[in-house]
PDB file of N, CA and C in Angstrom:
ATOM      1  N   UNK A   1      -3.492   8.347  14.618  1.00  0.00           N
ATOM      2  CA  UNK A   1      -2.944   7.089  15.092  1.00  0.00           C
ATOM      3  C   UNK A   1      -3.151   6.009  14.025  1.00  0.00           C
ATOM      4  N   UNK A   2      -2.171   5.235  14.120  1.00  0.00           N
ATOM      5  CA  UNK A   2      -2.539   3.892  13.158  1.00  0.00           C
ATOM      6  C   UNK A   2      -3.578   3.333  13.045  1.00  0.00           C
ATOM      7  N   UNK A   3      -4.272   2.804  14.413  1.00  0.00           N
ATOM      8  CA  UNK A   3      -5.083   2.257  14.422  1.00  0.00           C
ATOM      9  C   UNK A   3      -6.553   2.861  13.648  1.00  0.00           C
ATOM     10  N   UNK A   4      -6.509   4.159  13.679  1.00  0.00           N
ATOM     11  CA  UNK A   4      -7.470   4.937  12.888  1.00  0.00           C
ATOM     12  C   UNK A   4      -7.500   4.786  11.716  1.00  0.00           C
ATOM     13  N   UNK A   5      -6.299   4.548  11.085  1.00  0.00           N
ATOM     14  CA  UNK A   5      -6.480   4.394   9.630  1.00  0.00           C
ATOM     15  C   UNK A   5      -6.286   3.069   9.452  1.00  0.00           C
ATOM     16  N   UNK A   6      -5.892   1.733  10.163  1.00  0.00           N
ATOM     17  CA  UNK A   6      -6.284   0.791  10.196  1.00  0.00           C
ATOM     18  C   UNK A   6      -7.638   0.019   9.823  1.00  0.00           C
ATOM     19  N   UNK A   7      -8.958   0.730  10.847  1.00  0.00           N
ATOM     20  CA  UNK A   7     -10.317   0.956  10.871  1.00  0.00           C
ATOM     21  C   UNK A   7     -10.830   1.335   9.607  1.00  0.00           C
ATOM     22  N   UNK A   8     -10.218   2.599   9.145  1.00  0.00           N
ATOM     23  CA  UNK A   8     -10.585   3.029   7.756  1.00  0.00           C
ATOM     24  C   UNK A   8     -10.268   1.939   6.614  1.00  0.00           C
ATOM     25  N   UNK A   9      -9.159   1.315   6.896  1.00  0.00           N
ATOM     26  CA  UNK A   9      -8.785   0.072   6.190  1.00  0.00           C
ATOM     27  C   UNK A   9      -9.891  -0.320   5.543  1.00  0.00           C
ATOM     28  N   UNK A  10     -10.396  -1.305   6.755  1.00  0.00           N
ATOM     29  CA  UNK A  10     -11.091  -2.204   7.273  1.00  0.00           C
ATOM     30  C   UNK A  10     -12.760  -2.022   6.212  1.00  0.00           C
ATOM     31  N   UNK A  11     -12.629  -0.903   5.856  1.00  0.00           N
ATOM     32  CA  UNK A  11     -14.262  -0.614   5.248  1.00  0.00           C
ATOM     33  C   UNK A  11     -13.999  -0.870   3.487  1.00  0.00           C
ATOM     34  N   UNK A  12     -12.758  -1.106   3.399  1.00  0.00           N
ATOM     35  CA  UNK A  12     -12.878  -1.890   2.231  1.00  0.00           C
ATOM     36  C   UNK A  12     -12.431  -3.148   1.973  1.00  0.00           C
ATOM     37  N   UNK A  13     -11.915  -3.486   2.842  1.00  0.00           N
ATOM     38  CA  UNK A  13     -11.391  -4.957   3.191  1.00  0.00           C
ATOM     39  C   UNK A  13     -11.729  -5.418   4.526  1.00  0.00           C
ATOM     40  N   UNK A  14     -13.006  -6.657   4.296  1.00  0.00           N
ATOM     41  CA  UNK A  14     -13.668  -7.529   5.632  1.00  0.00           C
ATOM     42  C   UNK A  14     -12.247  -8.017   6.083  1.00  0.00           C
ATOM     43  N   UNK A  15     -11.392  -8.790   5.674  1.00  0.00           N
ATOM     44  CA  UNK A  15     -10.741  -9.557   6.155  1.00  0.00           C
ATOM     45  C   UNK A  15      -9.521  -9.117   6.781  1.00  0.00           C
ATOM     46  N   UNK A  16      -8.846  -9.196   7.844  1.00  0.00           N
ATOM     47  CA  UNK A  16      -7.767  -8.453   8.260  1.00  0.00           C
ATOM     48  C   UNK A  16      -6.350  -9.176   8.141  1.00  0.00           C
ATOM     49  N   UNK A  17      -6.600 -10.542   7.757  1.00  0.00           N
ATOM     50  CA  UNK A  17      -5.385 -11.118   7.469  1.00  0.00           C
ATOM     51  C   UNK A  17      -4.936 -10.557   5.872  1.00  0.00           C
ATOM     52  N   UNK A  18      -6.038 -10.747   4.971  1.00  0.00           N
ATOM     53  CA  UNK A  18      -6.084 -10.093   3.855  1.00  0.00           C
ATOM     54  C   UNK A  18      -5.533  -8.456   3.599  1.00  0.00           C
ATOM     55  N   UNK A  19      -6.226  -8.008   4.598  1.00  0.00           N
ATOM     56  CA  UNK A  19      -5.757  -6.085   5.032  1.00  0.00           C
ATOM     57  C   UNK A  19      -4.013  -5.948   4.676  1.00  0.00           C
ATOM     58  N   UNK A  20      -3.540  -6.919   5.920  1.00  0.00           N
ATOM     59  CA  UNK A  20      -1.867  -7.158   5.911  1.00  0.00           C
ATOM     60  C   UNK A  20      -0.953  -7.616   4.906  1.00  0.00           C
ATOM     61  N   UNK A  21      -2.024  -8.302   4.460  1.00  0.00           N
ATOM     62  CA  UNK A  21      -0.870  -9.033   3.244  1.00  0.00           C
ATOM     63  C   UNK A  21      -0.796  -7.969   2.069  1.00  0.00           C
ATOM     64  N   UNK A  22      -1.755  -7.454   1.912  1.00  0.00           N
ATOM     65  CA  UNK A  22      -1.806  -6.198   0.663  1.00  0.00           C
ATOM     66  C   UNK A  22      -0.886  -4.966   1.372  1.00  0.00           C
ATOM     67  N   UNK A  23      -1.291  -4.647   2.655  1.00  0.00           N
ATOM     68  CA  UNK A  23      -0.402  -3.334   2.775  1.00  0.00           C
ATOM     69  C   UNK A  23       0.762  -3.519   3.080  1.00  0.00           C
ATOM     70  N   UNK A  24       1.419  -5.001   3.279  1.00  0.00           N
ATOM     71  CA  UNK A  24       2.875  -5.523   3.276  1.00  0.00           C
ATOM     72  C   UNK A  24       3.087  -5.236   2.029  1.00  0.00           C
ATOM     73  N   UNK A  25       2.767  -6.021   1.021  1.00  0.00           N
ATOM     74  CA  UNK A  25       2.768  -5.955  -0.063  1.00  0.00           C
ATOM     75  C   UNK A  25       2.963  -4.695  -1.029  1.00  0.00           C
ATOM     76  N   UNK A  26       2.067  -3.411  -0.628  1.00  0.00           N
ATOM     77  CA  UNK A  26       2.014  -2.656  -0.866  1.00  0.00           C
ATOM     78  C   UNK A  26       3.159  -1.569  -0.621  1.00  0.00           C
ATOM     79  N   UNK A  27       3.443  -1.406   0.875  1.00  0.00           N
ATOM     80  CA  UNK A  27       4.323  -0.640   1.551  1.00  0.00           C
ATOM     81  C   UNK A  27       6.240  -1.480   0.834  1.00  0.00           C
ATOM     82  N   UNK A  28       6.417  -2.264   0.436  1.00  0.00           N
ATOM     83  CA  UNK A  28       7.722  -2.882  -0.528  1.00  0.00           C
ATOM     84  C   UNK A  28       7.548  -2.471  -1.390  1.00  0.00           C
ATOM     85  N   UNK A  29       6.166  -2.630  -1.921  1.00  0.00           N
ATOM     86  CA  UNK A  29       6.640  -1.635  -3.554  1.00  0.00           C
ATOM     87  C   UNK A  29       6.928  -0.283  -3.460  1.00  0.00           C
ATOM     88  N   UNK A  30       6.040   0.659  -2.470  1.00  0.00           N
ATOM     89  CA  UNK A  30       5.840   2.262  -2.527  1.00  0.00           C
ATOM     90  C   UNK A  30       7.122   2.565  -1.533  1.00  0.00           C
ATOM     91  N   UNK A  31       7.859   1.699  -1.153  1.00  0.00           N
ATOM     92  CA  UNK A  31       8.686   2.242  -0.125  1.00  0.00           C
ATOM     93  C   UNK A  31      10.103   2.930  -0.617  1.00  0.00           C
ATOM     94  N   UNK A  32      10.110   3.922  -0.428  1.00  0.00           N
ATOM     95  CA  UNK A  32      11.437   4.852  -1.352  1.00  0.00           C
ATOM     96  C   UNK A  32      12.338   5.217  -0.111  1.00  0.00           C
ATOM     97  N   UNK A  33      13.748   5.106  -0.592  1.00  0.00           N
ATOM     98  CA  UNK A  33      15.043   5.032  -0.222  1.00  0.00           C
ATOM     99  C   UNK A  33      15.333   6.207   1.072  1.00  0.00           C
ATOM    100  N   UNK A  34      15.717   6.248   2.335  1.00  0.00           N
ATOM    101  CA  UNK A  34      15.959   7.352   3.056  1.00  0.00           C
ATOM    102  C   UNK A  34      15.035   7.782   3.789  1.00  0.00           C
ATOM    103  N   UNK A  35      13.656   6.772   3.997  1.00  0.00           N
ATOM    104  CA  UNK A  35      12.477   7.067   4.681  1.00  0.00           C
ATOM    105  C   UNK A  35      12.261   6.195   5.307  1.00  0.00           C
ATOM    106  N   UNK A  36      11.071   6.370   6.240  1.00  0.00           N
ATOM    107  CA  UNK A  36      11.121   5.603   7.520  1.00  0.00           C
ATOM    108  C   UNK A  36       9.851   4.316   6.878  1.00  0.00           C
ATOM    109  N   UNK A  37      10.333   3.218   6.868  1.00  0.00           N
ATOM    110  CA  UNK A  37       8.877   1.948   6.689  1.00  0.00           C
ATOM    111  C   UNK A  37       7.284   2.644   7.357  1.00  0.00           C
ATOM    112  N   UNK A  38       7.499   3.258   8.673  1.00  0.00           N
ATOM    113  CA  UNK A  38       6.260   3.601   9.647  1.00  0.00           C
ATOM    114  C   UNK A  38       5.642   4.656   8.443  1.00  0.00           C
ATOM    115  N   UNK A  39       6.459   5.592   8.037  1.00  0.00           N
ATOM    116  CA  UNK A  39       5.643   6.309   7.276  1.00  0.00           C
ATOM    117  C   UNK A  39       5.119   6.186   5.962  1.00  0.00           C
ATOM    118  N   UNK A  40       5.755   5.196   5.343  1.00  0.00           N
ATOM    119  CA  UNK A  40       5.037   4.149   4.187  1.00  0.00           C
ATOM    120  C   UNK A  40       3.911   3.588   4.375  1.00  0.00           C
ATOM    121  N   UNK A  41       3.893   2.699   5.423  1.00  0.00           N
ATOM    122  CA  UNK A  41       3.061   2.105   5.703  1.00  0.00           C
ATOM    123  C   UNK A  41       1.410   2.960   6.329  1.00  0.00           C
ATOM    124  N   UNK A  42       1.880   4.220   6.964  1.00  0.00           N
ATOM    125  CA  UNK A  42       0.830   4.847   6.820  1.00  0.00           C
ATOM    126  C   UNK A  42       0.042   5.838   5.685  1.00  0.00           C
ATOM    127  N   UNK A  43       1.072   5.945   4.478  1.00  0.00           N
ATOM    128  CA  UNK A  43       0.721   6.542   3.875  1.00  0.00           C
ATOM    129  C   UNK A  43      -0.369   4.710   2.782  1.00  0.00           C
ATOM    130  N   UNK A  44       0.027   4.022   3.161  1.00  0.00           N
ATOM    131  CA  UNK A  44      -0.263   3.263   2.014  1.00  0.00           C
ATOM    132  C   UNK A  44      -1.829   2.434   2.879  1.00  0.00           C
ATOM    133  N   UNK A  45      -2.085   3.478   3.919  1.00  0.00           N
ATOM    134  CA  UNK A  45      -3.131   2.474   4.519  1.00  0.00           C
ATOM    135  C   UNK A  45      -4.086   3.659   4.628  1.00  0.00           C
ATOM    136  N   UNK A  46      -3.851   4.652   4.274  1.00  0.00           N
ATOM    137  CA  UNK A  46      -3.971   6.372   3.648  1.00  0.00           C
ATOM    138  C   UNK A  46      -4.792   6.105   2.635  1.00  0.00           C
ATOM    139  N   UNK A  47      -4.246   5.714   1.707  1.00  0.00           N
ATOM    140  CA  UNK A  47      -4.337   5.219   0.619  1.00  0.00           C
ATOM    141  C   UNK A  47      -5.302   3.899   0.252  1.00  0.00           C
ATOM    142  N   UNK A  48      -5.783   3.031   1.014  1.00  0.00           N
ATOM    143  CA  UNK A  48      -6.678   2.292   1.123  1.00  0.00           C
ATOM    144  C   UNK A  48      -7.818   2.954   1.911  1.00  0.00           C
ATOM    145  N   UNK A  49      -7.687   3.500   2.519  1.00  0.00           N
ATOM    146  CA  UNK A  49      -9.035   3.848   3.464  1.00  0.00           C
ATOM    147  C   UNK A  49      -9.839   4.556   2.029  1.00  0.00           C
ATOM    148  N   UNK A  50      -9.499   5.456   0.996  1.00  0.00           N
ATOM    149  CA  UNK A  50      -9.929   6.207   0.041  1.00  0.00           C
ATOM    150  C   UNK A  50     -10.094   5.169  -0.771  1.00  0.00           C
ATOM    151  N   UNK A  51      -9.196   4.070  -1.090  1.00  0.00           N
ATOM    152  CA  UNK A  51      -9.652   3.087  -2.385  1.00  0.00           C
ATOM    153  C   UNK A  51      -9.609   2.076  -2.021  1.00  0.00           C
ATOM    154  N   UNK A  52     -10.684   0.895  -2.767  1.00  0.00           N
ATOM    155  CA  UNK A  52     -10.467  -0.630  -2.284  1.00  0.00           C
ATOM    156  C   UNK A  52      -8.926  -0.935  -2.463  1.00  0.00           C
ATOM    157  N   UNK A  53      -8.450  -1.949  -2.168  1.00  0.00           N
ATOM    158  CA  UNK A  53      -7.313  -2.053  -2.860  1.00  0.00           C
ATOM    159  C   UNK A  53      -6.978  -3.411  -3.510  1.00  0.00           C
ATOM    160  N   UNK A  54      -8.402  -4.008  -3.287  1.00  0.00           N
ATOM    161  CA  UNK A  54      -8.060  -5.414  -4.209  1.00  0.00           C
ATOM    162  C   UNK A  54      -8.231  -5.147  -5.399  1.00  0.00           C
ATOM    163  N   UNK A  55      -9.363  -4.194  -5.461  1.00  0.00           N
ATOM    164  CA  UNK A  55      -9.487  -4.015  -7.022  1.00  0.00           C
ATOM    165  C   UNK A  55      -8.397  -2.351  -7.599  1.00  0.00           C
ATOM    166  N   UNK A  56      -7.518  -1.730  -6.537  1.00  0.00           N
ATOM    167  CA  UNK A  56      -6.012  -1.401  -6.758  1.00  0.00           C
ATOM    168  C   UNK A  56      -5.119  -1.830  -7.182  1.00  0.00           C
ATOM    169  N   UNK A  57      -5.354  -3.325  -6.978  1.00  0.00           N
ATOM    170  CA  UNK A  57      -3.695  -4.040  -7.075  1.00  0.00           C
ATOM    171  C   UNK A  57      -3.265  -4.405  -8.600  1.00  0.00           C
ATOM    172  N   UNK A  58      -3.894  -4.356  -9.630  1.00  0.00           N
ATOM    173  CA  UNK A  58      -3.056  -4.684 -10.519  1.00  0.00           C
ATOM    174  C   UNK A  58      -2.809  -2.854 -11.060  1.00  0.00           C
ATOM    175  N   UNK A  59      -2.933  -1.829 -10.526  1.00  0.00           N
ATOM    176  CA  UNK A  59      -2.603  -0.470 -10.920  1.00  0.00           C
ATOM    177  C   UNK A  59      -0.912  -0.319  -9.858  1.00  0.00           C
ATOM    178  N   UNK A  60      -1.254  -1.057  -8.690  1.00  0.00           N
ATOM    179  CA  UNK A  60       0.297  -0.732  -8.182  1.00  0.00           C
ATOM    180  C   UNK A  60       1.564  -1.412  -8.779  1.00  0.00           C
ATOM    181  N   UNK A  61       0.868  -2.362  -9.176  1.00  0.00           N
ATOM    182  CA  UNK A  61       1.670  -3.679  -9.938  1.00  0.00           C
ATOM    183  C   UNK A  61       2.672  -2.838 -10.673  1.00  0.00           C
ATOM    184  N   UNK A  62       1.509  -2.167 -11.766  1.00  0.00           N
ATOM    185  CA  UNK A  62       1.838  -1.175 -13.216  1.00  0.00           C
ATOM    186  C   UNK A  62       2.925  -0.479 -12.893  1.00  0.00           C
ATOM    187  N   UNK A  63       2.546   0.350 -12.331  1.00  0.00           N
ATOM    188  CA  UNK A  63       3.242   1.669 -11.524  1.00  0.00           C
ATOM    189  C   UNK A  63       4.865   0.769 -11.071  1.00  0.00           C
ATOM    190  N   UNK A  64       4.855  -0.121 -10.188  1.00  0.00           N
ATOM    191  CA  UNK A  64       6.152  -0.782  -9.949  1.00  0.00           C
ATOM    192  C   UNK A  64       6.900  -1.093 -10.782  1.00  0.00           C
ATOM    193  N   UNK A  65       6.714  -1.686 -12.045  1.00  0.00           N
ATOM    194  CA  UNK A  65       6.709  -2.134 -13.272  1.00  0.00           C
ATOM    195  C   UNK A  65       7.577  -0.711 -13.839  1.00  0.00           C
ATOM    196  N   UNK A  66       6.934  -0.241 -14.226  1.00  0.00           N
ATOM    197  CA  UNK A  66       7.411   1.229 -14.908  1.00  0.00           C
ATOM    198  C   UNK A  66       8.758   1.957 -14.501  1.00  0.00           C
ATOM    199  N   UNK A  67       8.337   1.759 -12.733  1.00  0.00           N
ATOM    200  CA  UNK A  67       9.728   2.791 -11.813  1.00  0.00           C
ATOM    201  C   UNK A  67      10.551   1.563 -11.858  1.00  0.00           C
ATOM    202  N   UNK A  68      10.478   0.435 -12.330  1.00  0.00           N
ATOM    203  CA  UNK A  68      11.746  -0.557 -12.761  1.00  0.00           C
ATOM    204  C   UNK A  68      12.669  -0.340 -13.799  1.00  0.00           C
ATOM    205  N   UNK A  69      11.662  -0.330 -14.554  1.00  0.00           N
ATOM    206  CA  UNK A  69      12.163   0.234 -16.495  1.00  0.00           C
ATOM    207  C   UNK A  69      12.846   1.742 -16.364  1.00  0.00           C
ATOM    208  N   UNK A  70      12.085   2.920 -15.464  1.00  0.00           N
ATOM    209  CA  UNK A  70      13.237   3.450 -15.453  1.00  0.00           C
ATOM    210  C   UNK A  70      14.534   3.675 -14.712  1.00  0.00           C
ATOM    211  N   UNK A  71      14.512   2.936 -13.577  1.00  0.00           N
ATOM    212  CA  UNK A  71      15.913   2.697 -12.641  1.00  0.00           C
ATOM    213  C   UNK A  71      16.480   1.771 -13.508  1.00  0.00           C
ATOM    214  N   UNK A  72      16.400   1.166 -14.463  1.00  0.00           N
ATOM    215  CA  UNK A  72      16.993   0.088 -15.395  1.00  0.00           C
ATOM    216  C   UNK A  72      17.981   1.054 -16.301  1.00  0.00           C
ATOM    217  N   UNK A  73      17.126   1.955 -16.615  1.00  0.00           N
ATOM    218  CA  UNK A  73      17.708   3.032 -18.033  1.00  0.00           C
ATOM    219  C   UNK A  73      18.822   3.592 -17.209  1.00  0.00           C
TER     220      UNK A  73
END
């Protein structure tokens, strides 16, 4: 359930307004074409429960950055 990995969130980020704004944030960049938002968003809160993600965020940045340059080419 969401809320489970919500919780898991939560153990690297005190703040829960903070929680949202990163995995909003997060789930627009990682979100790929023909898939459902629900399953982004759980994969990307997946994905925080295993890593902080404040000190993540300038690696997703990168990564966004890159899959720009090559949808550009």
């Amino acid at each position: 359930m969401r809320s489970d990995l919500i919780f898991g969130a939560l153990t690297h980020v005190s703040n829960r307004y903070q929680l949202c704004q990163l995995a909003s944030k997060a789930t627009r960049k990682l979100h790929k074409p023909n898939t459902r938002v629900q399953d982004t968003t759980n994969d990307v809160m997946v994905r925080f429960r295993h890593q902080n993600p404040v000190a993540a965020t300038p690696l997703v940045e990168e990564k966004a950055k890159v899959e720009q340059q090559r949808r550009a080419a």
